[in-house]
N, C-alpha and C. Protein backbone atom coordinates (compact mmCIF):
# COMPACT_ATOMS: atom_id res chain seq x y z
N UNK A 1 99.45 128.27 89.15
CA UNK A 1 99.28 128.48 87.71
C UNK A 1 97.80 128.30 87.38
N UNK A 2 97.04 129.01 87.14
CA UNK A 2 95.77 129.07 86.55
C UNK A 2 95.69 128.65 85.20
N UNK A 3 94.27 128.70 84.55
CA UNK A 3 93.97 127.63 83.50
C UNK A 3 94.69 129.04 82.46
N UNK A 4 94.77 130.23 82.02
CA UNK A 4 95.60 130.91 81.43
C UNK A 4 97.04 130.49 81.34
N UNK A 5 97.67 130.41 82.68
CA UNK A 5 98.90 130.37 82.36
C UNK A 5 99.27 129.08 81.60
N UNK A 6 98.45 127.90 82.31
CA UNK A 6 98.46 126.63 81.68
C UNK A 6 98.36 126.28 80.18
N UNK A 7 98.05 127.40 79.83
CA UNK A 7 97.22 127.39 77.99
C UNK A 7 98.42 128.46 77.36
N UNK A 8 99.61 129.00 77.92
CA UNK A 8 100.55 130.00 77.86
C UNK A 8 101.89 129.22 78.06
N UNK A 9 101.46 128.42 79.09
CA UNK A 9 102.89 127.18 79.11
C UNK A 9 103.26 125.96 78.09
N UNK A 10 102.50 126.00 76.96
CA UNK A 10 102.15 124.99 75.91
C UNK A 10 103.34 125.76 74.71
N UNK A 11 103.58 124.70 74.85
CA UNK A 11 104.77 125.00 73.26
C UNK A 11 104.04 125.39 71.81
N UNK A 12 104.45 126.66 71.27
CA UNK A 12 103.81 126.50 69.81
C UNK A 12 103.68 125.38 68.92
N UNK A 13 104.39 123.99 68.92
CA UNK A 13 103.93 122.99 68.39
C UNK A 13 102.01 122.36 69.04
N UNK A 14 102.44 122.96 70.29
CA UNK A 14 101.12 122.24 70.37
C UNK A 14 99.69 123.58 70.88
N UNK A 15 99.68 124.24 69.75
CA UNK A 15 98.72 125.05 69.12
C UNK A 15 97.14 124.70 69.78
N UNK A 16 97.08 123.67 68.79
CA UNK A 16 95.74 122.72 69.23
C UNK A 16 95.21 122.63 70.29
N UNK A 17 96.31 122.09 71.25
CA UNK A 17 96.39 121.75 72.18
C UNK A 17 95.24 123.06 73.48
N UNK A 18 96.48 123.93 73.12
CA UNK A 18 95.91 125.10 73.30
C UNK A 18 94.39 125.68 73.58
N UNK A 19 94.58 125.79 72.14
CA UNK A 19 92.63 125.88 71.99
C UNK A 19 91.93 125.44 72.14
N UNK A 20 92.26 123.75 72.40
CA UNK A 20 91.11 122.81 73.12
C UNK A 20 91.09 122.83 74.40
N UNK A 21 91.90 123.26 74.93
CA UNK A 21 91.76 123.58 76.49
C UNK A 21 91.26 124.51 77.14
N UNK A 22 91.33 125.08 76.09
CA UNK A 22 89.99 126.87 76.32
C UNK A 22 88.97 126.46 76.06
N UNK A 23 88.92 125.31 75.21
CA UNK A 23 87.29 125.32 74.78
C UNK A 23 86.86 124.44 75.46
N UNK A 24 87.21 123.26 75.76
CA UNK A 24 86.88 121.90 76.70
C UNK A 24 86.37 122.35 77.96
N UNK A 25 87.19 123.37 78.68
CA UNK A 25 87.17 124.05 80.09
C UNK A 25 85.82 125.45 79.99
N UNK A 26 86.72 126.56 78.99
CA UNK A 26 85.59 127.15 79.09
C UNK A 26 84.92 127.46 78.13
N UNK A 27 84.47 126.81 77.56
CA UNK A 27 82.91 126.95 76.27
C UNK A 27 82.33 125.71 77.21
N UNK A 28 82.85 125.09 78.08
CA UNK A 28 82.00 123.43 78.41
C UNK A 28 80.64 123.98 78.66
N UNK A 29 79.42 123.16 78.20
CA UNK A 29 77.95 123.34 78.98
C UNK A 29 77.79 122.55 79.94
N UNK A 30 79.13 121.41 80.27
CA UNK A 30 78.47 121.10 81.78
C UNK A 30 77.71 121.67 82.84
N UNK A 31 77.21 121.69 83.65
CA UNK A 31 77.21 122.17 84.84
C UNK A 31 78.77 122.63 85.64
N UNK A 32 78.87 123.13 86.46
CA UNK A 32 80.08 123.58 86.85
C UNK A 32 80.40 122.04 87.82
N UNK A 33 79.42 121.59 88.55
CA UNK A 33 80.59 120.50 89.23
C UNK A 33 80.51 119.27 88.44
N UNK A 34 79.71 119.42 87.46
CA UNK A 34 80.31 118.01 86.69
C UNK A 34 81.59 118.56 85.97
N UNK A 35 81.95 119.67 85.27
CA UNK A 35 82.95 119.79 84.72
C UNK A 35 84.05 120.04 85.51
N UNK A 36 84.40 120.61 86.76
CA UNK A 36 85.36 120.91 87.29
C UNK A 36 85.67 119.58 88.12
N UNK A 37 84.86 118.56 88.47
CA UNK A 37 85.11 117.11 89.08
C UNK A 37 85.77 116.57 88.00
N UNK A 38 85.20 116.66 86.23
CA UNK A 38 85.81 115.82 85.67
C UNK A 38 87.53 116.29 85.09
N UNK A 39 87.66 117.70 85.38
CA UNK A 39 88.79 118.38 85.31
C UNK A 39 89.67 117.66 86.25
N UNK A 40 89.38 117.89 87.56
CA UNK A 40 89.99 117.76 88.69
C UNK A 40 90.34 115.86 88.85
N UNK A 41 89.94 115.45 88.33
CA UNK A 41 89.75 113.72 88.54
C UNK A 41 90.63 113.51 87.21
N UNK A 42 90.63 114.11 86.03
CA UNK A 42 91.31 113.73 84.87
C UNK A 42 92.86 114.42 85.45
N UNK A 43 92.64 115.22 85.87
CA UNK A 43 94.44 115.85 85.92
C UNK A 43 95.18 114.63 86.89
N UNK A 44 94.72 114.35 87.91
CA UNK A 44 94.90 113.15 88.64
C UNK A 44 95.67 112.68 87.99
N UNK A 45 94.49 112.18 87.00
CA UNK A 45 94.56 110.36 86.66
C UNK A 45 95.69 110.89 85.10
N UNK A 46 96.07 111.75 84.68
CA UNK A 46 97.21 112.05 83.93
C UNK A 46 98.86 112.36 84.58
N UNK A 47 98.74 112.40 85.60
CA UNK A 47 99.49 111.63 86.14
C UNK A 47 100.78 113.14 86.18
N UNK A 48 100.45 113.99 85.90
CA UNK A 48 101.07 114.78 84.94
C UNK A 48 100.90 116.25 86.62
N UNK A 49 102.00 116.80 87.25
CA UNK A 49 102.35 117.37 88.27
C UNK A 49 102.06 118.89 87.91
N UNK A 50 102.60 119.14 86.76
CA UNK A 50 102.20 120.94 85.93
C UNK A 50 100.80 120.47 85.97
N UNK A 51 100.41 119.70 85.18
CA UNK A 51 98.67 119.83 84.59
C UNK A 51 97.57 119.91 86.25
N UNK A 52 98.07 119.35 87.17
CA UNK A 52 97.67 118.92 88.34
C UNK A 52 97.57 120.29 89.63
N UNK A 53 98.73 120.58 89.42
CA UNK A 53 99.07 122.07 90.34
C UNK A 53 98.12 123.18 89.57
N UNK A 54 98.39 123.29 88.22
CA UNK A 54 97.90 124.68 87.59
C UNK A 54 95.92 124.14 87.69
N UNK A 55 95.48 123.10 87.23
CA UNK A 55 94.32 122.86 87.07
C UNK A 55 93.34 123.08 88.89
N UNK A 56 94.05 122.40 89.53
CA UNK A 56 93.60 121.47 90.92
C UNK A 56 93.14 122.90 91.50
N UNK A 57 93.46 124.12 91.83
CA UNK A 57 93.04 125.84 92.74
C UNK A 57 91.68 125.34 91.95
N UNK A 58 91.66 126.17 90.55
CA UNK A 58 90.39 126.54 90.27
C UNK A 58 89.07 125.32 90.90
N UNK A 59 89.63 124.16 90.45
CA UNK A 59 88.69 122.58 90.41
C UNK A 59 88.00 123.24 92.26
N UNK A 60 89.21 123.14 93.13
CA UNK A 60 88.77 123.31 94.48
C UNK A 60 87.76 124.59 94.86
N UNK A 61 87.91 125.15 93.95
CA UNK A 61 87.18 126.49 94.12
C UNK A 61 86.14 126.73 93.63
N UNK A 62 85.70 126.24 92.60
CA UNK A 62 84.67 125.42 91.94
C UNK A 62 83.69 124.34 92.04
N UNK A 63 84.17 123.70 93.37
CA UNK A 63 83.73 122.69 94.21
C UNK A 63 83.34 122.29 95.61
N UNK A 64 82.30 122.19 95.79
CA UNK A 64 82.02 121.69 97.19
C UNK A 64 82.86 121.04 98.08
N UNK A 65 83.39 120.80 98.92
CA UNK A 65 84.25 119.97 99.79
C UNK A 65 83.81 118.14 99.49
N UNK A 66 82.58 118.20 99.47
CA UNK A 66 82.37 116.91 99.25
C UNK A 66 82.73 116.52 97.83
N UNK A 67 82.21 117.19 96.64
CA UNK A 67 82.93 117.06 95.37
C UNK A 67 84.28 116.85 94.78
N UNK A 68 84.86 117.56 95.85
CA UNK A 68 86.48 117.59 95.36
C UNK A 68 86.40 116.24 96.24
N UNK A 69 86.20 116.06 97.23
CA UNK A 69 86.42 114.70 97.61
C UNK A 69 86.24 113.39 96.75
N UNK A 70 84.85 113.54 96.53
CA UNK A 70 84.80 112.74 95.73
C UNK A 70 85.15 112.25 94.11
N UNK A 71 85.74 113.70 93.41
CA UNK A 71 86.55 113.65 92.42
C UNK A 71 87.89 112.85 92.66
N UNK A 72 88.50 113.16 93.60
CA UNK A 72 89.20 112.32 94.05
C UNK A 72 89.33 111.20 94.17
N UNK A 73 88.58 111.10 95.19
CA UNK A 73 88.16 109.52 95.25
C UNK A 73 87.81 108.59 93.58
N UNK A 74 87.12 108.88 92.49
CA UNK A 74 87.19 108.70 91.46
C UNK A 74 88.39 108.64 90.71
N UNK A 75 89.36 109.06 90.81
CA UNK A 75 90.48 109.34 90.54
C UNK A 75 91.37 108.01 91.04
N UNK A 76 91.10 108.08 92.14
CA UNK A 76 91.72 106.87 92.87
C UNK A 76 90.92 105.65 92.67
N UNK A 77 89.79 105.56 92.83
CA UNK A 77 89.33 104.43 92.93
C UNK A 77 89.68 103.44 91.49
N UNK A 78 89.57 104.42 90.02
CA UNK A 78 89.53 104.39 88.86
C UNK A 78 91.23 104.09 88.45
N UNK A 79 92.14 104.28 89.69
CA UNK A 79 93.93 103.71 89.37
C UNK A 79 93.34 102.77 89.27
N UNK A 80 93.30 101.59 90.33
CA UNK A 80 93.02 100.67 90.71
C UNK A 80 92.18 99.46 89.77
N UNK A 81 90.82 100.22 89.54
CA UNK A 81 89.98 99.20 89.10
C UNK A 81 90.52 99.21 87.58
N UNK A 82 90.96 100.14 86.95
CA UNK A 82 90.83 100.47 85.42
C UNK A 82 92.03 99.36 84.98
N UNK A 83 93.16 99.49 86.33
CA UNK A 83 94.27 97.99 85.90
C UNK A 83 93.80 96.70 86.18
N UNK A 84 92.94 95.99 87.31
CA UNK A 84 92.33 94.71 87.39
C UNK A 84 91.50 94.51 86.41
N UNK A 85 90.29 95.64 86.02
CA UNK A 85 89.51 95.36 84.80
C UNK A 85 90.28 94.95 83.62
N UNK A 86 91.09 95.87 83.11
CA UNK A 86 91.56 95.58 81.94
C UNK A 86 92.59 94.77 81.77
N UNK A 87 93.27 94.63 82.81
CA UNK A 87 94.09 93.39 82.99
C UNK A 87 93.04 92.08 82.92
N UNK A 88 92.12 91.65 83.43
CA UNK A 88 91.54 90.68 83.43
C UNK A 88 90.87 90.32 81.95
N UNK A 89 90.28 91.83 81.29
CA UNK A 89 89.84 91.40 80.18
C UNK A 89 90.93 91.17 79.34
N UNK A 90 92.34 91.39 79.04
CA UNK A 90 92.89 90.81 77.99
C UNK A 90 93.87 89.62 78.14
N UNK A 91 93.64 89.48 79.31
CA UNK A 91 93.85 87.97 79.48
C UNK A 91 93.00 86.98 78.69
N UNK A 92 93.69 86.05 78.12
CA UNK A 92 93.11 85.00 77.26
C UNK A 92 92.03 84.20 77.83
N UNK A 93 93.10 83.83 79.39
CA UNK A 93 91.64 82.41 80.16
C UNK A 93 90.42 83.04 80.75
N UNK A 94 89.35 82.96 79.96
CA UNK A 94 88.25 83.38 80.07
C UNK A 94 87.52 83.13 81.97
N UNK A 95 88.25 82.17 82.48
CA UNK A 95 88.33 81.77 83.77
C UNK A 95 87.93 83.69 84.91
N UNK A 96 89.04 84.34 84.53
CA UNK A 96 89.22 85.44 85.48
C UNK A 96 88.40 86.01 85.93
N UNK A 97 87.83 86.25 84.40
CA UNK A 97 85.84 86.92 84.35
C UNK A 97 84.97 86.23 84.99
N UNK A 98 85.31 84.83 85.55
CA UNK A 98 84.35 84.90 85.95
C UNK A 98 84.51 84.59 88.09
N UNK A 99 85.81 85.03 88.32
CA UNK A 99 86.20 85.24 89.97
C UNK A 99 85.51 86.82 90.17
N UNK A 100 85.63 86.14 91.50
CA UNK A 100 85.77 87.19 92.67
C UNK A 100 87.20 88.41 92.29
N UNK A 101 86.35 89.92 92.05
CA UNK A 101 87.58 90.67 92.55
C UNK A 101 87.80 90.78 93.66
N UNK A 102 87.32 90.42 94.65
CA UNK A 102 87.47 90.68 96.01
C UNK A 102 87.89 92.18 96.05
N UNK A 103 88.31 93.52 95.67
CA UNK A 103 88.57 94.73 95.61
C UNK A 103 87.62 95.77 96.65
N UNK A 104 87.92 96.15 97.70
CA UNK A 104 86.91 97.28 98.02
C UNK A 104 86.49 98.01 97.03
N UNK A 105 85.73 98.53 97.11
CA UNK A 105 85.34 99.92 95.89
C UNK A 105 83.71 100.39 96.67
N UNK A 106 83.77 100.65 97.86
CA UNK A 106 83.04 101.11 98.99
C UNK A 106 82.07 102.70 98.02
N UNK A 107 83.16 103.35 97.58
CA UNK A 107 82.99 104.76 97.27
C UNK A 107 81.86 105.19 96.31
N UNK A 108 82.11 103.52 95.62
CA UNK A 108 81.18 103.87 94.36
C UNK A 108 79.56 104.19 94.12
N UNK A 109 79.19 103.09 95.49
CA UNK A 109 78.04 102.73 95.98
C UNK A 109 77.47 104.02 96.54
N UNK A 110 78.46 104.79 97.38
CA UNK A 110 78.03 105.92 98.44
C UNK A 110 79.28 107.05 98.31
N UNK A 111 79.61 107.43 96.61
CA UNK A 111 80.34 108.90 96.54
C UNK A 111 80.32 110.29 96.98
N UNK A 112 79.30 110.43 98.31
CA UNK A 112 79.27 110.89 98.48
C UNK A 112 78.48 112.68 97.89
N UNK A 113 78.35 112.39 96.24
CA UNK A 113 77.84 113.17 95.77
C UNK A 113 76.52 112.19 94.52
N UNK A 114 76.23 113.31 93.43
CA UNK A 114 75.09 112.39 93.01
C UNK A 114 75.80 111.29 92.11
N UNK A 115 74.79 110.48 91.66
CA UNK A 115 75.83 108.86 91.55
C UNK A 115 76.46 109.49 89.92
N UNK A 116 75.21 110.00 89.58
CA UNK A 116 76.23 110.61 88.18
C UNK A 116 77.07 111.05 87.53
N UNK A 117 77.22 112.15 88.62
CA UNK A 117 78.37 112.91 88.72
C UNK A 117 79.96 112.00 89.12
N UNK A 118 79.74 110.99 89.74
CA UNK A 118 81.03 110.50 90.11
C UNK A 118 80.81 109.30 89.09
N UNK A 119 79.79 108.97 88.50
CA UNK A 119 80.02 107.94 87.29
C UNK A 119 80.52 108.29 86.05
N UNK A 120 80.30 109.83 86.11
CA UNK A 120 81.03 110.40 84.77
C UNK A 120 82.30 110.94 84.75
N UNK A 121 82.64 110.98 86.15
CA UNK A 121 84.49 111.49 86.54
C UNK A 121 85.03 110.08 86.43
N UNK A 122 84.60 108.56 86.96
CA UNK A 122 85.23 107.39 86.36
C UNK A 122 85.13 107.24 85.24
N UNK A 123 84.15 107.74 84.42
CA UNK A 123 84.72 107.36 83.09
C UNK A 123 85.37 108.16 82.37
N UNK A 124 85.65 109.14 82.79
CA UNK A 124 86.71 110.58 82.33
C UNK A 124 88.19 109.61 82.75
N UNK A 125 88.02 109.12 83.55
CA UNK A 125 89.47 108.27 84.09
C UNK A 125 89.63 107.53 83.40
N UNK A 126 88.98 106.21 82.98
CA UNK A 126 88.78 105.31 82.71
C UNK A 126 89.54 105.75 81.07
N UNK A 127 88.71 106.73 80.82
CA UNK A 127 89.12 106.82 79.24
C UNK A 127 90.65 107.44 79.12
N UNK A 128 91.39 107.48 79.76
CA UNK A 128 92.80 108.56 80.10
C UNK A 128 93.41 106.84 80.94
N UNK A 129 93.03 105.94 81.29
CA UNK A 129 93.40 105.08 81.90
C UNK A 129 93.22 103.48 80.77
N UNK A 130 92.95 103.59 79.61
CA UNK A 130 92.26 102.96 78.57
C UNK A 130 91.76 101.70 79.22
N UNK A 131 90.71 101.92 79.84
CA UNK A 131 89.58 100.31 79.84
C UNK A 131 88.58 100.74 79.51
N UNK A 132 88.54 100.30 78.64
CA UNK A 132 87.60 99.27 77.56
C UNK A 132 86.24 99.00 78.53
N UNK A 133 86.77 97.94 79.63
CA UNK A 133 85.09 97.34 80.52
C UNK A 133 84.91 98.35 81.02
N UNK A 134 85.59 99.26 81.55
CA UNK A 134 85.04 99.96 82.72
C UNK A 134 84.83 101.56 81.93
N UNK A 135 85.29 101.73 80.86
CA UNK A 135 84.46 102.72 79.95
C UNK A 135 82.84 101.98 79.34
N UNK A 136 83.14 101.07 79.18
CA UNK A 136 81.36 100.48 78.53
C UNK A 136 80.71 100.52 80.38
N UNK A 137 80.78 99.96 81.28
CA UNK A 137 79.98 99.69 82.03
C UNK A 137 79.91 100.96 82.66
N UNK A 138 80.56 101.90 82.85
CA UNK A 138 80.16 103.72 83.59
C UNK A 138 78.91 104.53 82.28
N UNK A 139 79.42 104.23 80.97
CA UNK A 139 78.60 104.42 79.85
C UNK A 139 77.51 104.35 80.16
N UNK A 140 77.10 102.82 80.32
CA UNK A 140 75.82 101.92 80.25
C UNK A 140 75.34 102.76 81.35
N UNK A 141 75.69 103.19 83.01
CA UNK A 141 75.26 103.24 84.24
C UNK A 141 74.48 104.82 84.07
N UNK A 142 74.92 105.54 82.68
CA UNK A 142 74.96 107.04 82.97
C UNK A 142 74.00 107.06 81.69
N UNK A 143 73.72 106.24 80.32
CA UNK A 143 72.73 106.19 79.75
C UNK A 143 71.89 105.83 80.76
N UNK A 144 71.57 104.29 81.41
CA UNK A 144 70.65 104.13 81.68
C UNK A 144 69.92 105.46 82.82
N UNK A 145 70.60 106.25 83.53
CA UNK A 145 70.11 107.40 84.35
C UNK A 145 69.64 108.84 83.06
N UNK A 146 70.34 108.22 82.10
CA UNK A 146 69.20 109.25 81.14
C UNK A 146 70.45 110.43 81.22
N UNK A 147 71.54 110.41 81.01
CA UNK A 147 73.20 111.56 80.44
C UNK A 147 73.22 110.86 79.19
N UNK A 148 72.85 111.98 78.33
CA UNK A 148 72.67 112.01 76.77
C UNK A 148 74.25 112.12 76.38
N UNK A 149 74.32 111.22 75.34
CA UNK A 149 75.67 111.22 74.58
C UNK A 149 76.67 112.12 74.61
N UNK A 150 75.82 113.27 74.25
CA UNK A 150 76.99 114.63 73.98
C UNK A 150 77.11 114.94 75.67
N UNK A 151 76.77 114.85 76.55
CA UNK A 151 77.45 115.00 77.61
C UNK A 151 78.88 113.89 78.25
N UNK A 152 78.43 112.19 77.85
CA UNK A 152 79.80 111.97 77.84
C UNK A 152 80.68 112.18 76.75
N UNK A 153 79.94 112.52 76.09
CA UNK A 153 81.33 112.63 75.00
C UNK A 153 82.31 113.97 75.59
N UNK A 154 81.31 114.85 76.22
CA UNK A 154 82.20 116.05 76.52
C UNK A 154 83.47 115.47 77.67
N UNK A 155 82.76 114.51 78.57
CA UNK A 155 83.84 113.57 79.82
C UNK A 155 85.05 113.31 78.91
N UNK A 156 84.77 113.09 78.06
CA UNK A 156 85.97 112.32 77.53
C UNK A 156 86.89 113.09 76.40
N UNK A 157 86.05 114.11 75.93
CA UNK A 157 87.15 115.38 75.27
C UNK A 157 88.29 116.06 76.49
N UNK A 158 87.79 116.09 77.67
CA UNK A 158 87.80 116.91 78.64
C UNK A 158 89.41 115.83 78.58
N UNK A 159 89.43 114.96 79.14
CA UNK A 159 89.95 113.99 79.43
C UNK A 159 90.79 113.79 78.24
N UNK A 160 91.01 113.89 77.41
CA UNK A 160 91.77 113.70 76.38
C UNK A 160 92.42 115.05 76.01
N UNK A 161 91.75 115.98 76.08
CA UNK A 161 92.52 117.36 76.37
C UNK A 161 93.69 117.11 77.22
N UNK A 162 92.99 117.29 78.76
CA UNK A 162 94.04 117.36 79.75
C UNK A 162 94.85 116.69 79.97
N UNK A 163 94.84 115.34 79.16
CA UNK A 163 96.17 114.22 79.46
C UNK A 163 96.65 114.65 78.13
N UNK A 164 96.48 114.87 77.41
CA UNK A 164 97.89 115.41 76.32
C UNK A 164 98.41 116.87 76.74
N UNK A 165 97.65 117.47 77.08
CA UNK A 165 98.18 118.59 77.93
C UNK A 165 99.24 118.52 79.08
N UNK A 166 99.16 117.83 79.60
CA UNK A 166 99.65 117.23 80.94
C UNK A 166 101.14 116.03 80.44
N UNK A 167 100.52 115.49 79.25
CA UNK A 167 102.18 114.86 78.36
C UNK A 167 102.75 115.86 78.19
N UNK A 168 102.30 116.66 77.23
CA UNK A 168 102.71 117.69 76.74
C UNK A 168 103.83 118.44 77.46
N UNK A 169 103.27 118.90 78.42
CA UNK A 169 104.72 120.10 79.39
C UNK A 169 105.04 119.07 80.64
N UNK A 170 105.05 117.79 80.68
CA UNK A 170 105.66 117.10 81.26
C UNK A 170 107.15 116.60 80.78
N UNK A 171 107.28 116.15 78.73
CA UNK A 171 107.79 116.33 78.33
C UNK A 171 108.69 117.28 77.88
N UNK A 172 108.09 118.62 77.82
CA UNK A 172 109.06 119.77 78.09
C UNK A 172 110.15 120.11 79.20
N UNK A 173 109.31 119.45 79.98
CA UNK A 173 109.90 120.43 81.40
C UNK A 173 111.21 119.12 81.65
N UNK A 174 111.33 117.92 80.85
CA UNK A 174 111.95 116.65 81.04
C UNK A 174 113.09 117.50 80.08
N UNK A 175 112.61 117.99 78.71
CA UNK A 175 113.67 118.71 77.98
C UNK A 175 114.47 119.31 78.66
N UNK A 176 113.66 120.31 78.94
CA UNK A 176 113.99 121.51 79.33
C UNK A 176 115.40 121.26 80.90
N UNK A 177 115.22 120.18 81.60
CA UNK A 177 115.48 120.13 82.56
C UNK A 177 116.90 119.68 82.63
């Protein structure tokens, strides 16, 4: 299923939906592998099998071998940390914050692609995964490298598109079924 049919499989209630997925995908000014990593890493992390199959061809095709890898890997790494982070921050005993995660997170250091690019697919996760720390601290990592606002903001339209998209005919197909 290509990004057409995907925008064709949407119920007339969700109209919107629709049109932001044409426009998120293609009006984006990303660059092509920041946008198709943060495509490919958000369908993931939505958890969502239609949004994942129809999105995931183009993302691969669109992407370097190492990119899709490492979209991935973002994807994954970002299950993981986005539940210890935010689990730890809304815990009351201020204690947690200040242990050892002991957690590998090897990938982050050496993603294999530029650090930006995989700092802005975790926080495309992150924000579809709701933490709070680990949306401020990918933020902070991608200002301080000098990614002007309106580029994460686009991470995170992108990402908010495709996980209601991805509710969206997940819930149908639950109807429907």
């Amino acid at each position: 299923m290509a990004l057409d049919d995907l925008k064709q499989a949407l119920p007339d209630y969700a109209k919107d939906l629709k049109l932001n997925l044409g426009s998120v995908i293609g009006n984006s000014e990303l660059p092509k592998q920041q946008l198709w990593g943060t495509v490919l890493a958000c369908a993931i992390a939505s958890r969502s099998g239609i949004a994942l199959r129809a999105l995931e061809p183009e993302a691969k095709e669109n992407l370097s071998d190492e990119a899709y890898a490492a979209a991935k890997s973002a994807a994954a790494i970002m299950a993981m940390n986005n539940v210890f982070y935010r689990t730890r921050h809304l815990l009351s005993d201020p204690e947690y914050g200040t242990m050892r995660a002991g957690l590998r997170m090897n990938v982050i250091g050496n993603p294999g692609v530029e650090k930006t690019d995989f700092e802005l697919w975790s926080l495309a996760v992150s924000a579809i995964n709701g933490c709070g720390q680990c949306l401020d601290s990918h933020e902070q990592v991608l200002r301080k490298a000098g990614v002007d606002r309106e580029t994460i903001q686009e991470a995170f339209k992108i990402a908010s598109v495709v996980q209601a998209v991805g509710t969206t005919l997940e819930a149908e197909n639950q109807l429907a079924g």
